[in-house]
Protein backbone atom coordinates (compact mmCIF):
# COMPACT_ATOMS: atom_id res chain seq x y z
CA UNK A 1 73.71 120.04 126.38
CA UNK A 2 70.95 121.17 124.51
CA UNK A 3 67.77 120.23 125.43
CA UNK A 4 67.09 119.00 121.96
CA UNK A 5 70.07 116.55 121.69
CA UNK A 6 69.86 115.18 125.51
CA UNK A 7 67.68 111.77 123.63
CA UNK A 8 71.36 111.43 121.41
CA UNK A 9 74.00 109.33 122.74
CA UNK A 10 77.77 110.53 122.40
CA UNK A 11 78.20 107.75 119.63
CA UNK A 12 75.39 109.69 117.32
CA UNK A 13 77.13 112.71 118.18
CA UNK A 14 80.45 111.96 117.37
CA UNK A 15 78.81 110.04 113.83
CA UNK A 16 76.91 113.67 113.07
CA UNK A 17 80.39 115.55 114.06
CA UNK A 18 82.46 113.25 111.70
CA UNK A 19 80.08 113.38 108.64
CA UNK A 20 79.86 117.24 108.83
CA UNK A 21 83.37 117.63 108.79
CA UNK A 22 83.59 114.74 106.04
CA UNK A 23 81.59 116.71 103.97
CA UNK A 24 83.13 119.98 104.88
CA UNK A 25 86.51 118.48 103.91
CA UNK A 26 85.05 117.29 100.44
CA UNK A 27 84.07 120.90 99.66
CA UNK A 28 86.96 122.28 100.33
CA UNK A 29 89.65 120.01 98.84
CA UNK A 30 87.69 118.17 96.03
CA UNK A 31 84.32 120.51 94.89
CA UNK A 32 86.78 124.13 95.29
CA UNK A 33 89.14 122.97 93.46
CA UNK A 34 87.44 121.74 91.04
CA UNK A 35 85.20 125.16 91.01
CA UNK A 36 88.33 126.98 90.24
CA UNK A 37 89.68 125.76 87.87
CA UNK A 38 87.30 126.71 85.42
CA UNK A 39 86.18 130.53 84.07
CA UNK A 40 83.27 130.13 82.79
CA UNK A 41 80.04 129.78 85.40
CA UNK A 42 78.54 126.79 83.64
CA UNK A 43 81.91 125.31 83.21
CA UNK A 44 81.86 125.78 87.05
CA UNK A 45 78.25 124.52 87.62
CA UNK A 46 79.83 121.33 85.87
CA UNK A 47 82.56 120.78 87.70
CA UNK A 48 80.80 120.79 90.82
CA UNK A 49 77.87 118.73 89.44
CA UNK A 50 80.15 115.69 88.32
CA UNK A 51 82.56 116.12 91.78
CA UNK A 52 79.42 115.56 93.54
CA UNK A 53 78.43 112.74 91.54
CA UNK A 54 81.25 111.08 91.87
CA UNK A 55 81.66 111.66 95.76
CA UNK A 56 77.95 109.81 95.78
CA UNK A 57 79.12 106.96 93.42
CA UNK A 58 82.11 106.95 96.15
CA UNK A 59 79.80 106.81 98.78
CA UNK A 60 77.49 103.98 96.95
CA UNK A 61 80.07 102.09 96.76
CA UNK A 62 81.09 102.02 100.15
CA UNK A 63 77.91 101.82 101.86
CA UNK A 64 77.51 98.51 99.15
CA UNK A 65 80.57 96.88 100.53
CA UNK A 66 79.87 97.53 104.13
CA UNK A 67 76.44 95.87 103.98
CA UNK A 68 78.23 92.44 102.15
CA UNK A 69 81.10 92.52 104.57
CA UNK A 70 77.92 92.14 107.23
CA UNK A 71 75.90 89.95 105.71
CA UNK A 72 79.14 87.51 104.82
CA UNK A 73 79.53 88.25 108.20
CA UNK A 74 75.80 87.10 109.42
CA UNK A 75 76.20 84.10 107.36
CA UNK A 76 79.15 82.59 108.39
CA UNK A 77 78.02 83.35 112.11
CA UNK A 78 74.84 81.40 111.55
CA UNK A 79 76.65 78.50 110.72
């Protein structure tokens, strides 16, 4: 390994491997697509800018409903 990484376990590893080729994967089938089909460059700038705002809002929304699934979770544990 390299010596920067040895303080990583393979968990964090395998979390930074699957979000780079998440986002990898949205670039190439969502944000190219979407670059292409337009001629113009700002028409392209656009595209891009509201693919990647909604692959946020996506993202928003799922970090939101991970956090109540665990704190439904905490609550009815508590009790």
């Amino acid at each position: 390994m390299v010596d920067g990484l040895k303080h990583l376990s393979i968990t964090e590893i395998t979390l930074g491997i699957t979000a780079a080729v998440s986002a990898v994967a949205f670039l190439i089938f969502i944000v190219a697509p979407s670059w292409a089909s337009y001629g113009r460059l700002w028409e392209r700038v656009a595209a891009s800018f509201l693919s990647l705002y909604i692959g946020a809002a996506v993202l928003g929304v799922g970090v939101a409903a991970g956090v109540g699934v665990i704190a439904v979770y905490l609550q009815l544990a508590s009790s």
